[in-house]
N, C-alpha and C. Protein backbone atom coordinates (compact mmCIF):
# COMPACT_ATOMS: atom_id res chain seq x y z
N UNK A 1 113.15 100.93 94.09
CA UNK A 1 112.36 101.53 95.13
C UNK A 1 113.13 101.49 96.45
N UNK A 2 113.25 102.76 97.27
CA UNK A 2 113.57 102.56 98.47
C UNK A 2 112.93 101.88 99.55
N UNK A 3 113.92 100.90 100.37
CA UNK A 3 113.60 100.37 101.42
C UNK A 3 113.89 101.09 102.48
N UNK A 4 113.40 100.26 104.10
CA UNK A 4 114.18 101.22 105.06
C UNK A 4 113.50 102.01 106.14
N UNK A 5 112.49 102.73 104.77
CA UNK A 5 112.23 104.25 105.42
C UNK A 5 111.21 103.87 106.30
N UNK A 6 111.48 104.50 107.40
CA UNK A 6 110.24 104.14 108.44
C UNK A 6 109.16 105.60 108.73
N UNK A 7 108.44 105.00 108.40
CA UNK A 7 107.42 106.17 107.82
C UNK A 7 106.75 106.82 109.76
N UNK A 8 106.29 107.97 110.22
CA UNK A 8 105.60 108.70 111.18
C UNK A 8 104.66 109.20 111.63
N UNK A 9 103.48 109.15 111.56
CA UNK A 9 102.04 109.56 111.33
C UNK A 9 101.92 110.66 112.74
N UNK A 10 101.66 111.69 112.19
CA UNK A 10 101.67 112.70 113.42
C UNK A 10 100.14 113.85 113.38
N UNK A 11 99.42 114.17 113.81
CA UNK A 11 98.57 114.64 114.01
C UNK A 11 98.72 116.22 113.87
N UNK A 12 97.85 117.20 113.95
CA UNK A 12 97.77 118.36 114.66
C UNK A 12 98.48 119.07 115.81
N UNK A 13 97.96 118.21 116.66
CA UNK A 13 98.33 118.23 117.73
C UNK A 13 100.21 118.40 118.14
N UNK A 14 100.71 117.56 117.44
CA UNK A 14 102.22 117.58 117.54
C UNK A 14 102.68 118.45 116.58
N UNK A 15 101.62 119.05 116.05
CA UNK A 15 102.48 120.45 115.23
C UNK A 15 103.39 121.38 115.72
N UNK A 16 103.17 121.90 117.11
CA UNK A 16 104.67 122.55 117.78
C UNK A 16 105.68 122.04 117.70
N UNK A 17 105.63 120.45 117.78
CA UNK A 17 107.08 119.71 118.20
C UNK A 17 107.72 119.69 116.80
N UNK A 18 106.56 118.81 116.04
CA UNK A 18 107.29 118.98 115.09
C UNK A 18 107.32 120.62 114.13
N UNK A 19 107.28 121.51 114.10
CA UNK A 19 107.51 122.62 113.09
C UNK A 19 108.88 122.77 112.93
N UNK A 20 109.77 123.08 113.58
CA UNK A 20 111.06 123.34 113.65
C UNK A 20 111.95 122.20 112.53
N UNK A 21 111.50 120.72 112.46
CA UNK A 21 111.82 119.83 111.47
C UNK A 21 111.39 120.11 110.43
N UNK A 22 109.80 120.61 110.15
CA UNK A 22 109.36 120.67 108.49
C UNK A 22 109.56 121.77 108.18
N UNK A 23 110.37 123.26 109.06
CA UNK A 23 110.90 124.04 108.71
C UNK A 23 112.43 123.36 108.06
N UNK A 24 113.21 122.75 108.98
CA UNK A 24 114.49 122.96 108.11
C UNK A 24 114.45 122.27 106.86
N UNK A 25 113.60 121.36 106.99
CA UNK A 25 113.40 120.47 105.62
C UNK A 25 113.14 121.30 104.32
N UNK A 26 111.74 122.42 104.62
CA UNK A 26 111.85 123.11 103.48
C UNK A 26 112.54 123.89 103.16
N UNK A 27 113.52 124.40 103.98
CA UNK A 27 114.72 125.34 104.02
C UNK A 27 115.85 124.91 103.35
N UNK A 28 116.04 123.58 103.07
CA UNK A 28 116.53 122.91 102.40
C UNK A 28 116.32 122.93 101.36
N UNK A 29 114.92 121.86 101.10
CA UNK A 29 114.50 121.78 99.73
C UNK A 29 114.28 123.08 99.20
N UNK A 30 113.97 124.16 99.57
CA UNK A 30 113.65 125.19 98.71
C UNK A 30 114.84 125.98 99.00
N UNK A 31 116.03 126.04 99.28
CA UNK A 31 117.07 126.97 99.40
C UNK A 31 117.43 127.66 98.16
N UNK A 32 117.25 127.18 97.11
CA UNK A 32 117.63 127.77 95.72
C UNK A 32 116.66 128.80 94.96
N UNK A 33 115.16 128.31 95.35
CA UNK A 33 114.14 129.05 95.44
C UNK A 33 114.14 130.18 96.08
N UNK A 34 114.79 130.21 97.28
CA UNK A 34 114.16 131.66 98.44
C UNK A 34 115.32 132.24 98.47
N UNK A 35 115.70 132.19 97.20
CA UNK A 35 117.15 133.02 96.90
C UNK A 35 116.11 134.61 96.14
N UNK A 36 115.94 133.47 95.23
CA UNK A 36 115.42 134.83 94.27
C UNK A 36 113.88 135.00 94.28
N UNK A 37 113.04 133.85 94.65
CA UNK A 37 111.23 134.35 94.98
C UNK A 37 110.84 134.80 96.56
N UNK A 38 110.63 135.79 96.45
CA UNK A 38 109.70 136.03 97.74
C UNK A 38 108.98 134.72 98.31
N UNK A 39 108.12 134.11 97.48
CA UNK A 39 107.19 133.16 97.59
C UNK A 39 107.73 132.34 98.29
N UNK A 40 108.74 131.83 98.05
CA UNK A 40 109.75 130.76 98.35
C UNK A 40 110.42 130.99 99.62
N UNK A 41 110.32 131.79 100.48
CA UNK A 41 110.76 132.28 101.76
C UNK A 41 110.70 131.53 102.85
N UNK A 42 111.49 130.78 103.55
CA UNK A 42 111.25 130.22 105.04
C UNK A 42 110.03 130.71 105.27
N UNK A 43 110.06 132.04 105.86
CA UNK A 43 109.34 132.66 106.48
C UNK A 43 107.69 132.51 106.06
N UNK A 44 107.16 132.89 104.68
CA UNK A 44 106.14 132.56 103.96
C UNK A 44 105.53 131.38 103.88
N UNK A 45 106.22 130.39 103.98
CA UNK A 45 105.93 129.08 104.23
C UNK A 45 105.22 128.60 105.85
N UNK A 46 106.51 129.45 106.68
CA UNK A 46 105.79 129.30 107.52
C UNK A 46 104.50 129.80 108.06
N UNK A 47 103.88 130.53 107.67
CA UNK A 47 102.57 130.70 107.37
C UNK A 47 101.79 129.96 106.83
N UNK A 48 101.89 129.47 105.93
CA UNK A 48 101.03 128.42 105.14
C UNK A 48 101.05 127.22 106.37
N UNK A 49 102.19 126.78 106.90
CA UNK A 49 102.41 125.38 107.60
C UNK A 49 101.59 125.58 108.83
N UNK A 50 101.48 126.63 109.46
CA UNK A 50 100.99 127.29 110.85
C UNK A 50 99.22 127.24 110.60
N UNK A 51 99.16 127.57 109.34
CA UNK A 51 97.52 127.48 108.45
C UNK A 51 97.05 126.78 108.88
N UNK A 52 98.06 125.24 107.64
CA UNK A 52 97.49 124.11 107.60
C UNK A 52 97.08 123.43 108.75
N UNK A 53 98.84 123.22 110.02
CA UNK A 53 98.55 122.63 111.11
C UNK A 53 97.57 122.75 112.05
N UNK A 54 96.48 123.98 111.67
CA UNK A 54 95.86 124.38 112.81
C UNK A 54 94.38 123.73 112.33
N UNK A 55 94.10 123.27 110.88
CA UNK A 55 92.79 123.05 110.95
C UNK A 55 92.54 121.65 110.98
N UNK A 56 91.21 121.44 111.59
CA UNK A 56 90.57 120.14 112.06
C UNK A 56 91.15 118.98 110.83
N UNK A 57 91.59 118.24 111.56
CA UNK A 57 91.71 116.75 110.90
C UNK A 57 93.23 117.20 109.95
N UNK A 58 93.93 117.79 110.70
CA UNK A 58 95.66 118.01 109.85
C UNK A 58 96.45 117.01 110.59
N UNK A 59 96.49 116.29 109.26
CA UNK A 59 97.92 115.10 109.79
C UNK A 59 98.77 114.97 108.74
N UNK A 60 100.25 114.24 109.38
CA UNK A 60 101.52 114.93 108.72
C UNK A 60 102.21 113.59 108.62
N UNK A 61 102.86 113.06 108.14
CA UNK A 61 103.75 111.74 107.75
C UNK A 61 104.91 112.32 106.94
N UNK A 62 106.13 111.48 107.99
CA UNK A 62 107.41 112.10 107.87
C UNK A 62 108.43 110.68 108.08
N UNK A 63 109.25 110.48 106.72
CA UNK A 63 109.77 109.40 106.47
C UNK A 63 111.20 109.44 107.25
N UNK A 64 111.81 108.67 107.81
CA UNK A 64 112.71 108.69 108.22
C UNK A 64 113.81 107.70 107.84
N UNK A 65 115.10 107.53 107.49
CA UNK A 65 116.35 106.94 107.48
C UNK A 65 116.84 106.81 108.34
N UNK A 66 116.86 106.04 109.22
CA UNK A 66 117.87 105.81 110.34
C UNK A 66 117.13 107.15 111.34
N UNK A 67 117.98 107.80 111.67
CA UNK A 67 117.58 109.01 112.53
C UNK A 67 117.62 110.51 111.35
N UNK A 68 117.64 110.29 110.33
CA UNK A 68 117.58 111.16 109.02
C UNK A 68 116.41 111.46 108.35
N UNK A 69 115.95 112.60 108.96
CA UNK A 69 114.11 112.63 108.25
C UNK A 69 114.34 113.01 106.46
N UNK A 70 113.59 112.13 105.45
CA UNK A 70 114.14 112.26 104.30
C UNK A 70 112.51 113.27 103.72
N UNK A 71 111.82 113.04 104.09
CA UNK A 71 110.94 114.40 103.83
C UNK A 71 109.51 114.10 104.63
N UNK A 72 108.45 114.75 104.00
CA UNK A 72 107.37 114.63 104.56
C UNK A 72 106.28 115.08 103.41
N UNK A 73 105.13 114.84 103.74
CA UNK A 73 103.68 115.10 103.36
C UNK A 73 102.48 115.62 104.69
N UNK A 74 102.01 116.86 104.30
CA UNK A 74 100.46 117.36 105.18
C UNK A 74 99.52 117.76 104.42
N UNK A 75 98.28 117.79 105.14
CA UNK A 75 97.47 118.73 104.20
C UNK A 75 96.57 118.16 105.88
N UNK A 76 95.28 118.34 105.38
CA UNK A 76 93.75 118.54 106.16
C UNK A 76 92.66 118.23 105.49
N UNK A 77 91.34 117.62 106.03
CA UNK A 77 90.22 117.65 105.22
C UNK A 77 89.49 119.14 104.44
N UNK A 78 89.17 119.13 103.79
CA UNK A 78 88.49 120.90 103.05
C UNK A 78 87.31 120.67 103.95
N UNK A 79 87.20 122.04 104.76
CA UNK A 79 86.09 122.28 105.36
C UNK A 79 84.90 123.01 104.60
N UNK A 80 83.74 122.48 104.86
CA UNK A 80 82.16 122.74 104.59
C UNK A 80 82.73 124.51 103.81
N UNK A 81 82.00 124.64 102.73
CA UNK A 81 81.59 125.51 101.56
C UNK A 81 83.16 126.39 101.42
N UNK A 82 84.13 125.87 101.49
CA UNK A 82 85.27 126.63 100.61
C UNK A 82 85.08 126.45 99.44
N UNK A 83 86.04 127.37 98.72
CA UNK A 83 86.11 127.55 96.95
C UNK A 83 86.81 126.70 96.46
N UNK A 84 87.78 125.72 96.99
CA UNK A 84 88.92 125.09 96.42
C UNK A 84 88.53 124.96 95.03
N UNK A 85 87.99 124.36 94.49
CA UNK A 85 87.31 123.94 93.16
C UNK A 85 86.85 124.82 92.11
N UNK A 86 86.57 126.47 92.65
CA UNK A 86 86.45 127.68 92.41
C UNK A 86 87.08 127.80 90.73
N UNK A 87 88.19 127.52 90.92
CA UNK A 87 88.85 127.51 89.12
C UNK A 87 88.82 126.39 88.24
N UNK A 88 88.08 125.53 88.19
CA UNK A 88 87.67 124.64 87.37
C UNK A 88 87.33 125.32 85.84
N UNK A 89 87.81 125.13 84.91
CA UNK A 89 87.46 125.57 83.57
C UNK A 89 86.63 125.07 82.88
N UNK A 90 85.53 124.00 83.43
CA UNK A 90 84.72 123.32 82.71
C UNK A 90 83.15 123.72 83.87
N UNK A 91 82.26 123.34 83.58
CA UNK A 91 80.75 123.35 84.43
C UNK A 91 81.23 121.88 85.34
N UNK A 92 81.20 121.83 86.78
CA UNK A 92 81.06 120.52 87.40
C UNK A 92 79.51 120.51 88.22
N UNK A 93 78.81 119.35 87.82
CA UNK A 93 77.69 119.72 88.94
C UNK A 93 77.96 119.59 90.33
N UNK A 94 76.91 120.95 90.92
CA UNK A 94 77.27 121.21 92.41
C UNK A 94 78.14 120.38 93.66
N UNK A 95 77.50 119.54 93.59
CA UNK A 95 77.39 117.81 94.32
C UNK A 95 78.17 117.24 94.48
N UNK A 96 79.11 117.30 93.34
CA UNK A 96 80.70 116.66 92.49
C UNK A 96 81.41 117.98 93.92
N UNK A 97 81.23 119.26 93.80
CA UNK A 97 82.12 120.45 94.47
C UNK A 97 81.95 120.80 95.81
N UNK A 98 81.16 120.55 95.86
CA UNK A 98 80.42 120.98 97.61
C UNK A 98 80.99 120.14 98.49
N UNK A 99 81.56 121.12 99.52
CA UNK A 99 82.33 120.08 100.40
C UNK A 99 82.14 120.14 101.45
N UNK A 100 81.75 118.82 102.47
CA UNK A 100 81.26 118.62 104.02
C UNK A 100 82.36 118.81 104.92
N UNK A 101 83.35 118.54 104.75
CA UNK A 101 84.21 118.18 105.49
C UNK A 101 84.87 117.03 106.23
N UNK A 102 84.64 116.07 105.46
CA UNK A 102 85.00 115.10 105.24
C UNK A 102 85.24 114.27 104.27
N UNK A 103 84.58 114.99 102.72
CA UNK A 103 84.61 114.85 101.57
C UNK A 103 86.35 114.26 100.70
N UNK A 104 86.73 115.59 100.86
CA UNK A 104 88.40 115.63 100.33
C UNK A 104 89.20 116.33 101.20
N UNK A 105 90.59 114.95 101.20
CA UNK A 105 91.54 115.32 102.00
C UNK A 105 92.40 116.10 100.76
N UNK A 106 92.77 117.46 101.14
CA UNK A 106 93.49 118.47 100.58
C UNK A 106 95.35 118.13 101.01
N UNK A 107 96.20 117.26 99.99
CA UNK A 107 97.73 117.47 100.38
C UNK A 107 98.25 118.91 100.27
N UNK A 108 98.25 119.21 101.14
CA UNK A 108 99.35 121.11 101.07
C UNK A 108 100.79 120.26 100.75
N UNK A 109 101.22 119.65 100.94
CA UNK A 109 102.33 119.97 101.08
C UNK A 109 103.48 118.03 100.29
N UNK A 110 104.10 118.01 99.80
CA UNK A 110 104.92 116.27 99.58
C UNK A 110 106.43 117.45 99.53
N UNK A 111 107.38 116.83 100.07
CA UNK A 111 108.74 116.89 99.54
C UNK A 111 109.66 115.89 100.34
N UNK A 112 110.81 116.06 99.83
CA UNK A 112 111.83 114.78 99.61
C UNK A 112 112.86 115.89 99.55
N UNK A 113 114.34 115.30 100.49
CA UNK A 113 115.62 116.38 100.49
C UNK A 113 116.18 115.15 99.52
N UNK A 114 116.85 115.86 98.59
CA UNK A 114 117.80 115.59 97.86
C UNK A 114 118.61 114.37 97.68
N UNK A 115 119.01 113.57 98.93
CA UNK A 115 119.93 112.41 98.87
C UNK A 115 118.39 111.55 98.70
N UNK A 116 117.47 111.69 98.24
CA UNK A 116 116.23 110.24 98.51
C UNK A 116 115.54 110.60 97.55
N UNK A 117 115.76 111.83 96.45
CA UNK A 117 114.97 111.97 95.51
C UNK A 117 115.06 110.97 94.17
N UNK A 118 114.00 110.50 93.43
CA UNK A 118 114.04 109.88 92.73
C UNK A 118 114.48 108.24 92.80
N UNK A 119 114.32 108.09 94.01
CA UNK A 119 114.16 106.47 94.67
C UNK A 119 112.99 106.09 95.04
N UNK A 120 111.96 106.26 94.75
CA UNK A 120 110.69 106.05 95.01
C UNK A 120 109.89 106.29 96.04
N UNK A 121 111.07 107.14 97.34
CA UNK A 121 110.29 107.37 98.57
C UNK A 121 108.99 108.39 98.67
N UNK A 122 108.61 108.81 97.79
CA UNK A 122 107.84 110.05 97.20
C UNK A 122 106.55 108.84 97.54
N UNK A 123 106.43 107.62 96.80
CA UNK A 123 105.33 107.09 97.32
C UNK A 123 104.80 106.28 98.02
């Protein structure tokens, strides 16, 4: 297991400062990807990240090495009556799905660049 890493807890709020970091990070990690998928695009992503950062209760934790950010994790709470749960292949009762907004924290997002993968910093 990796030692070391000094972990960052960042809010919403510091989503401007930080974007430009969890851009190059995924630009990284996904460079081989946004060769050949659309999906996989800097650009596309950054949409999703601009999404996430903007809704109530989005916070972001970003591990660091020395002055070497080795990846990060975001997501947000699911706000009151989205579908997330929408594709479930079984019957769940209502109750179990229905969400206040404070219910379930939704991760959008875990990655790890390459020199820290598979050392346990993932958890």
């Amino acid at each position: 297991m990796t030692t070391g890493i000094a972990i960052r807890h960042y809010t919403g709020t510091h989503a401007p400062a930080l974007r430009p970091l969890l851009l190059d990070v995924y630009t990284e990690v996904y460079a081989d990807a946004a060769r050949t998928d659309p999906f996989a695009s800097p650009d596309r992503f950054a949409e999703g990240l601009d999404h996430w950062t903007a809704r109530p209760g989005c916070s972001c934790v970003v591990g660091y090495d020395g002055d070497q950010p080795v990846g990060y994790a975001y997501g947000a709470p699911l706000p009151p009556g989205v579908r997330w749960w929408g594709g479930l292949l079984t019957d769940v009762p209502a109750d179990i799905i229905t969400e206040t907004g404070a219910r379930t924290y939704a991760l959008s997002e875990l990655m790890v660049r390459t020199p820290w993968r598979k050392t346990g910093v993932a958890r």
